[in-house]
C-alpha atoms as a PDB file:
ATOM      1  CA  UNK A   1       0.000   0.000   0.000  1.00  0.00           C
ATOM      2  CA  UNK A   2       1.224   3.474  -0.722  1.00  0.00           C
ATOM      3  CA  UNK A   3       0.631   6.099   1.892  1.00  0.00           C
ATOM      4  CA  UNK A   4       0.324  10.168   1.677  1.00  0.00           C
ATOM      5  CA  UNK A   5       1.256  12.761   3.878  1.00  0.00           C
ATOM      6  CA  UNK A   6      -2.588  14.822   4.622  1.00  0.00           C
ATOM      7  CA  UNK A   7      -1.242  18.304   5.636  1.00  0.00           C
ATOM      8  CA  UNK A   8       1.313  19.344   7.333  1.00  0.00           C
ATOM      9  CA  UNK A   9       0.497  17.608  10.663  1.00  0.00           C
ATOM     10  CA  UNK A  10       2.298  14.193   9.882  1.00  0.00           C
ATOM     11  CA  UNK A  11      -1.093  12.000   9.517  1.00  0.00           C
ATOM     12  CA  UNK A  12      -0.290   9.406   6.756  1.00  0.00           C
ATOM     13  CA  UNK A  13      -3.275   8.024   5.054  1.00  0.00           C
ATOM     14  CA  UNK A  14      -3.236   5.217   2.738  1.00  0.00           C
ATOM     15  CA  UNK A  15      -3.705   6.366  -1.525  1.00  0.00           C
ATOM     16  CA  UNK A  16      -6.558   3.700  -1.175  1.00  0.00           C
ATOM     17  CA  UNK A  17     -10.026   4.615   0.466  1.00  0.00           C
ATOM     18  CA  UNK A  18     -12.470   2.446   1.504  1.00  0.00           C
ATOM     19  CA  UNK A  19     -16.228   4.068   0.982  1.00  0.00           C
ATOM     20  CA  UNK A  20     -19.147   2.244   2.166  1.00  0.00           C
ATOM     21  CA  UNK A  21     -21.391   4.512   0.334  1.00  0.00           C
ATOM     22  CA  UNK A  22     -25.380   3.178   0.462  1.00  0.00           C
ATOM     23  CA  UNK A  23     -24.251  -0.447   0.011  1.00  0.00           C
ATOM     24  CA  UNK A  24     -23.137  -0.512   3.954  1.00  0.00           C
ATOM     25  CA  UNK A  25     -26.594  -0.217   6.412  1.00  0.00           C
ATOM     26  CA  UNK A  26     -29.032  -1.413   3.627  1.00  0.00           C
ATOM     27  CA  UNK A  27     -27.330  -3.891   0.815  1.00  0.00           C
ATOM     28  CA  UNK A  28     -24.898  -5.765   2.227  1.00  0.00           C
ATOM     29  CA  UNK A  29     -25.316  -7.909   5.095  1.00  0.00           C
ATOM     30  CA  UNK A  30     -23.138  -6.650   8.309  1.00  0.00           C
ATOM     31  CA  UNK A  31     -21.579  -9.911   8.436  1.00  0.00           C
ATOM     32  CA  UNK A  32     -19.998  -9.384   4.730  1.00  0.00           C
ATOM     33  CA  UNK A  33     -19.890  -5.798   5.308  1.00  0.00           C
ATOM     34  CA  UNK A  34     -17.523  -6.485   8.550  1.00  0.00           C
ATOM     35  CA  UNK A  35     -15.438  -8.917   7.024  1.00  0.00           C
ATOM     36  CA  UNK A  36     -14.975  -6.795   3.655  1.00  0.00           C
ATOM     37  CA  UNK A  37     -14.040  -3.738   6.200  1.00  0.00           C
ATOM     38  CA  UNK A  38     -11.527  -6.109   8.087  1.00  0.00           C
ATOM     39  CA  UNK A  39     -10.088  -7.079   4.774  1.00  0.00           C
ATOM     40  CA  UNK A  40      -9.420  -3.371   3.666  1.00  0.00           C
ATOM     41  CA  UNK A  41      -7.400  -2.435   6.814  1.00  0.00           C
ATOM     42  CA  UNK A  42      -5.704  -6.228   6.393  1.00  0.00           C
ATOM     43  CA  UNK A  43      -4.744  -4.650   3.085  1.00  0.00           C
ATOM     44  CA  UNK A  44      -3.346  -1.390   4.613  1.00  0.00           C
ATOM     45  CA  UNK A  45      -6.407   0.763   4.100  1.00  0.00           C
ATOM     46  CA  UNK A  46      -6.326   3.408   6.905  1.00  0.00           C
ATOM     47  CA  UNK A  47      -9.226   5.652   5.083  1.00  0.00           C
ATOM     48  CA  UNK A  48     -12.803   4.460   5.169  1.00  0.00           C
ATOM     49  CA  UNK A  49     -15.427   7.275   3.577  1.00  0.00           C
ATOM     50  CA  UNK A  50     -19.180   7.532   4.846  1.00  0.00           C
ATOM     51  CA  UNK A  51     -21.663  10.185   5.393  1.00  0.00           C
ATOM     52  CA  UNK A  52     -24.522  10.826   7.866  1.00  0.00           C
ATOM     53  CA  UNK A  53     -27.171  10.088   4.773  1.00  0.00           C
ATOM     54  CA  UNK A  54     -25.798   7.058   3.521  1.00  0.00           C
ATOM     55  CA  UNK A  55     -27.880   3.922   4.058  1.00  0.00           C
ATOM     56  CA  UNK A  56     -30.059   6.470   5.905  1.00  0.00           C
ATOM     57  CA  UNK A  57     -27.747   6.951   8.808  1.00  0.00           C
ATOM     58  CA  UNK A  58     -27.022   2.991   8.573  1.00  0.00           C
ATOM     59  CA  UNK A  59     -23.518   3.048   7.233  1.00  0.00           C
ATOM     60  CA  UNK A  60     -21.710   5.228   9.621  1.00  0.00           C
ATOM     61  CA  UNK A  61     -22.444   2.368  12.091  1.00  0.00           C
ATOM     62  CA  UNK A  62     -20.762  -0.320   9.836  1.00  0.00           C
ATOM     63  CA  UNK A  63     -17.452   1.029   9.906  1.00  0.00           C
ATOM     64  CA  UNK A  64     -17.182   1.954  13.693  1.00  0.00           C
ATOM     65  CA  UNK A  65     -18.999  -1.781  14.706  1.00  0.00           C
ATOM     66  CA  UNK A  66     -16.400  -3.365  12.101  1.00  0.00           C
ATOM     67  CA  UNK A  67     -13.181  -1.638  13.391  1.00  0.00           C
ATOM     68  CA  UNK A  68     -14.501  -2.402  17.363  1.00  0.00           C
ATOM     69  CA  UNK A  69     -12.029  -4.364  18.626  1.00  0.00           C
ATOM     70  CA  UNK A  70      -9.058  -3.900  16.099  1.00  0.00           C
ATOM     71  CA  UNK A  71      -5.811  -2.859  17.390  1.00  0.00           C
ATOM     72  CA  UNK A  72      -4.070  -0.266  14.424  1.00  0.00           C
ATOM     73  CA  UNK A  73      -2.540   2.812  15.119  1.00  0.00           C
ATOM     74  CA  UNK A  74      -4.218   4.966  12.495  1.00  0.00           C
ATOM     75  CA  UNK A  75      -7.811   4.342  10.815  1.00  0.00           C
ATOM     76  CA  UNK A  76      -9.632   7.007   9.736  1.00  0.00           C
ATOM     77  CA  UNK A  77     -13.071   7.455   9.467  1.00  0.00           C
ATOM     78  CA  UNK A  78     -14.369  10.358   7.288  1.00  0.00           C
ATOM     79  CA  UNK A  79     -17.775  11.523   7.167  1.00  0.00           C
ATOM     80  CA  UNK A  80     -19.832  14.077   5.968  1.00  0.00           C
ATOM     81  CA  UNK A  81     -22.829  15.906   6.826  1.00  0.00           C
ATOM     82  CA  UNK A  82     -24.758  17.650   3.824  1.00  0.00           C
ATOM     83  CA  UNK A  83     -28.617  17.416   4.319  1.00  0.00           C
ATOM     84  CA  UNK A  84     -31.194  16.284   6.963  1.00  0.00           C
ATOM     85  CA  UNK A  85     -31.585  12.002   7.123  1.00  0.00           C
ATOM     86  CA  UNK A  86     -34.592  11.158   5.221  1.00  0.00           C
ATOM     87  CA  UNK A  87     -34.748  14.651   3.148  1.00  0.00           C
END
């Protein structure tokens, strides 16, 4: 995995994101989703993209139950907020 320097604070995040998207919370069992999410940071993936609307709020639990537990130094979860849940 190559990694990148994000600002000028030292954090190095892998090139590679991992986004969850609407697929996370609503298509894909948490089982798989967990596993697939264990298998990205086995990989070297530190980054792993959601947002507040995805999966209608759904997917922003997938990472954080998924990565419960795991011992790394650096994953990231990003997230944005851009409109109400359900709008």
């Amino acid at each position: 995995m190559h990694f990148r320097h994000l600002g000028r604070y030292g954090l190095q995040i892998s090139e590679i994101t991992y986004g969850n998207w609407l697929t996370h919370g609503s298509q894909v069992e948490i089982d798989v989703a967990t596993k697939c999410v264990r298998a990205a940071l086995g990989h070297g993936v530190t980054i792993f993209d959601t947002a507040d609307v995805d999966a209608d709020g759904r997917a922003e639990e997938v990472p954080g139950a998924a990565l419960q537990g795991e011992r790394r130094e650096s994953p990231e979860i990003f997230t944005k907020v851009y409109r109400p849940v359900g709008a």
